[in-house]
C-alpha atoms as a PDB file:
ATOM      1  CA  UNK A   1      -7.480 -54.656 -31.043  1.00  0.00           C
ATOM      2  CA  UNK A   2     -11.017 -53.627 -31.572  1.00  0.00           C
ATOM      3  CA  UNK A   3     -11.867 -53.834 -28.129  1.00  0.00           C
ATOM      4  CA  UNK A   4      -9.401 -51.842 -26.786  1.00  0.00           C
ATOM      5  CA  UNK A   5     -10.150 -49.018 -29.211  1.00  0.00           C
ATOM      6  CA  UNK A   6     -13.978 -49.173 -28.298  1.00  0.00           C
ATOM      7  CA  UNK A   7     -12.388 -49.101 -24.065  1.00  0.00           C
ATOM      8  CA  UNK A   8     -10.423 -46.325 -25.361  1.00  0.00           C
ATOM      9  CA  UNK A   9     -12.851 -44.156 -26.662  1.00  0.00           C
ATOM     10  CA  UNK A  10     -15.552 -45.104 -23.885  1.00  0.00           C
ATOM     11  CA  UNK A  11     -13.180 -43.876 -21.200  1.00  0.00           C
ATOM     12  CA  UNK A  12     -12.639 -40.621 -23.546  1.00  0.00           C
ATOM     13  CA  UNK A  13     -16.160 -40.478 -23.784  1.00  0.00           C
ATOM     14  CA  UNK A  14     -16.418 -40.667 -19.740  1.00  0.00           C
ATOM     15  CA  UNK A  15     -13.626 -38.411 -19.406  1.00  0.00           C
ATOM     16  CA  UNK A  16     -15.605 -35.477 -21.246  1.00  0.00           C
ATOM     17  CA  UNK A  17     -19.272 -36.445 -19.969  1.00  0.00           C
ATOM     18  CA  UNK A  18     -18.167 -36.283 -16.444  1.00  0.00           C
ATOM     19  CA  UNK A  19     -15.589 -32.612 -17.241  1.00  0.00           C
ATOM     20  CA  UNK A  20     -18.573 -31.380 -18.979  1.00  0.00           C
ATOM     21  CA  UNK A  21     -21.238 -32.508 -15.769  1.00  0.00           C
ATOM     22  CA  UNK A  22     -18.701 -30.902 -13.505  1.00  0.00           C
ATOM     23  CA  UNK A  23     -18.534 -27.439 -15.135  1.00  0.00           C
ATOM     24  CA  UNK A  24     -22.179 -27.614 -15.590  1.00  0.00           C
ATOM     25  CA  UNK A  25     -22.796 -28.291 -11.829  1.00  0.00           C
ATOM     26  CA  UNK A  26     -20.458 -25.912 -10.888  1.00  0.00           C
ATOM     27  CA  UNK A  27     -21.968 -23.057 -13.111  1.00  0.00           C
ATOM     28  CA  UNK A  28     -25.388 -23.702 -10.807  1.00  0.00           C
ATOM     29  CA  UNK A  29     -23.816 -23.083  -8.151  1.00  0.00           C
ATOM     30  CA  UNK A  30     -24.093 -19.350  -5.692  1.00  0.00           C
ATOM     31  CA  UNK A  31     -20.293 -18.430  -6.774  1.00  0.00           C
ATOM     32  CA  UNK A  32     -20.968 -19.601 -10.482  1.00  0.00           C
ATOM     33  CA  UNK A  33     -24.161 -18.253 -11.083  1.00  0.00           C
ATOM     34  CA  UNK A  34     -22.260 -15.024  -9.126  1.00  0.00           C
ATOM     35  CA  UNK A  35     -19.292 -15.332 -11.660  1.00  0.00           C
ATOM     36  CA  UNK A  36     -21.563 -15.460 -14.458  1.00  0.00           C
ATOM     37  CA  UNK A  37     -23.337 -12.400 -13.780  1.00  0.00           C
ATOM     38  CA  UNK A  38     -20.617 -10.500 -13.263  1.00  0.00           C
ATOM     39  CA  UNK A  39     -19.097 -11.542 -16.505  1.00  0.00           C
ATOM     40  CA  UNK A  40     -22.427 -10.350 -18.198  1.00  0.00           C
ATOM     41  CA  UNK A  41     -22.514  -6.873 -16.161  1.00  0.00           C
ATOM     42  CA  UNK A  42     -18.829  -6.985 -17.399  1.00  0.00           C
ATOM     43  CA  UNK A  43     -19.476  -6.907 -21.204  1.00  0.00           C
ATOM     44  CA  UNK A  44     -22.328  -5.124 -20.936  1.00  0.00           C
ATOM     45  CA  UNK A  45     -20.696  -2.014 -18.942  1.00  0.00           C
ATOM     46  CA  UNK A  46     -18.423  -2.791 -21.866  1.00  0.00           C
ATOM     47  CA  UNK A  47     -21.048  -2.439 -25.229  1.00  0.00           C
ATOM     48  CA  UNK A  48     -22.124   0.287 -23.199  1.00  0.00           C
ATOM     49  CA  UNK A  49     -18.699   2.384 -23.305  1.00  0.00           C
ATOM     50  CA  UNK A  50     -17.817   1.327 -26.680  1.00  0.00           C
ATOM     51  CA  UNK A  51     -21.593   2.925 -27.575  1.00  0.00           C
ATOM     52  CA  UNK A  52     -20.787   5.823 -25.625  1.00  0.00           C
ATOM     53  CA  UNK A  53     -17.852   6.844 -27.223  1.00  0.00           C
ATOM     54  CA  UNK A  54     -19.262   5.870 -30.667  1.00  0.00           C
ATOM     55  CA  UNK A  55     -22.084   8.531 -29.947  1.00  0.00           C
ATOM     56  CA  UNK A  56     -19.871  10.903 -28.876  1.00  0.00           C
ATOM     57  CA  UNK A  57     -17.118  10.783 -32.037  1.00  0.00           C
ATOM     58  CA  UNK A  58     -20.577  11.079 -34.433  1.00  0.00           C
ATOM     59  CA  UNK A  59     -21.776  14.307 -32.099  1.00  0.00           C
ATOM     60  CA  UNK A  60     -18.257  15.920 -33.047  1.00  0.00           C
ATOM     61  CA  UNK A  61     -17.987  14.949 -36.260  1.00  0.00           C
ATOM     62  CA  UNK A  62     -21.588  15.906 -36.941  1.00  0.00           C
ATOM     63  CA  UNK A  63     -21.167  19.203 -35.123  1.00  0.00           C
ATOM     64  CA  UNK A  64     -17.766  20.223 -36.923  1.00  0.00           C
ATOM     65  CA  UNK A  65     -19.521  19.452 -39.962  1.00  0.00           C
ATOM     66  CA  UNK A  66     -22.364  21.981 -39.578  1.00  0.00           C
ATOM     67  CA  UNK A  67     -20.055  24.683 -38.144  1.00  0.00           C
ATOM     68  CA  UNK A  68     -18.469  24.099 -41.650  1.00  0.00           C
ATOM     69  CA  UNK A  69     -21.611  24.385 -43.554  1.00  0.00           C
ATOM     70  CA  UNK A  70     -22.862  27.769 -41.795  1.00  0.00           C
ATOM     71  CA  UNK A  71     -19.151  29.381 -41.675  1.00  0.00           C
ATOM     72  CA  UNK A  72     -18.960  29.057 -45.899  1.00  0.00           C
ATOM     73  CA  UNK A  73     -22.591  30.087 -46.109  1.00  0.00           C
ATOM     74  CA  UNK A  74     -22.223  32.737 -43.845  1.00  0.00           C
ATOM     75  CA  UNK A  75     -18.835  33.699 -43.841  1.00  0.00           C
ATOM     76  CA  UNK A  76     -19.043  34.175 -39.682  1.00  0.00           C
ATOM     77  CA  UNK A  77     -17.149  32.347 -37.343  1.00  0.00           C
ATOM     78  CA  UNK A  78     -19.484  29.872 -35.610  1.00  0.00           C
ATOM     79  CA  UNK A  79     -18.249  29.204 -31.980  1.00  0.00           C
ATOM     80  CA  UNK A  80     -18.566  25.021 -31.069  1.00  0.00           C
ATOM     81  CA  UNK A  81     -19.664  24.106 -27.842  1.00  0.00           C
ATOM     82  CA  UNK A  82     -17.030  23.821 -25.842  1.00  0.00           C
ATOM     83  CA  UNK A  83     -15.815  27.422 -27.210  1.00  0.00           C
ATOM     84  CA  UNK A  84     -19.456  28.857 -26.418  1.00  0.00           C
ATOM     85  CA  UNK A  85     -18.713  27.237 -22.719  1.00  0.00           C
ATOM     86  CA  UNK A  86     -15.585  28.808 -22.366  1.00  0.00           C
ATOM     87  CA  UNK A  87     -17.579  32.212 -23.144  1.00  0.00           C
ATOM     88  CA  UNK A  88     -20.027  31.692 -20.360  1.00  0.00           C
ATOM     89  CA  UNK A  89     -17.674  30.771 -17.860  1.00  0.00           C
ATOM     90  CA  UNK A  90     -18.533  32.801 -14.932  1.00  0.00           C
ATOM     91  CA  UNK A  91     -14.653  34.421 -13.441  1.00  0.00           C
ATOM     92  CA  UNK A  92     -13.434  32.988 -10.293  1.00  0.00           C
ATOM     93  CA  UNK A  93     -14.974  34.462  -7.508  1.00  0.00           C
ATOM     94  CA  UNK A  94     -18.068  35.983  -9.311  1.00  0.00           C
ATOM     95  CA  UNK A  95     -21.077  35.558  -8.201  1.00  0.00           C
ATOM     96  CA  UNK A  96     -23.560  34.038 -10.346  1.00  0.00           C
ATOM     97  CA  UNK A  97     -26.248  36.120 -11.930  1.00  0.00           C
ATOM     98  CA  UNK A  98     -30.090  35.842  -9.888  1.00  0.00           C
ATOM     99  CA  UNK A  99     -27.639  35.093  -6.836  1.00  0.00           C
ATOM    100  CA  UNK A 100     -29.226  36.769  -3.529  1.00  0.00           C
ATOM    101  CA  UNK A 101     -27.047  39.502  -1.273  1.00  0.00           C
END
């Protein structure tokens, strides 16, 4: 009974040594070391959007609060950004100012 319990978990053993030299040798291969890579670009494209948007919820936030701050102090309306970029829109069809004739 011994025996076969030692066989047993010597061919378990095997089984995962050789599953385990298998994934590594296929990981070193031109399509692993490919598939790897693009994982990593994956996540990192990833962190990077995640940051991105992160950045850009603290601008607003940030901004709104300051527009808040000035408005009580001053009692003006503060235009944000995008308002302010709405102002300077050039019109359709107008020329742009410095253009040439």
């Amino acid at each position: 009974m011994k025996r076969l319990f030692w066989l047993g978990v010597g061919v378990a053993a095997g089984v995962y040594a050789s599953r385990r030299a298998t994934a590594a040798a296929q990981s070193l291969t031109p399509a692993g070391i490919g598939a790897n890579i693009a994982d990593g670009l994956r996540e990192l494209g990833a962190g990077l959007g995640a940051f991105g948007a992160e950045v850009r919820a603290g601008m607003s936030e940030r901004e709104q609060e300051l527009t808040q701050l000035v408005e009580r102090r001053t009692g003006e309306h503060v235009p944000t950004y995008s308002e302010a970029l709405a102002e300077n829109r050039p019109a359709p069809g107008a020329r742009a100012p410095g253009a040439g004739a």
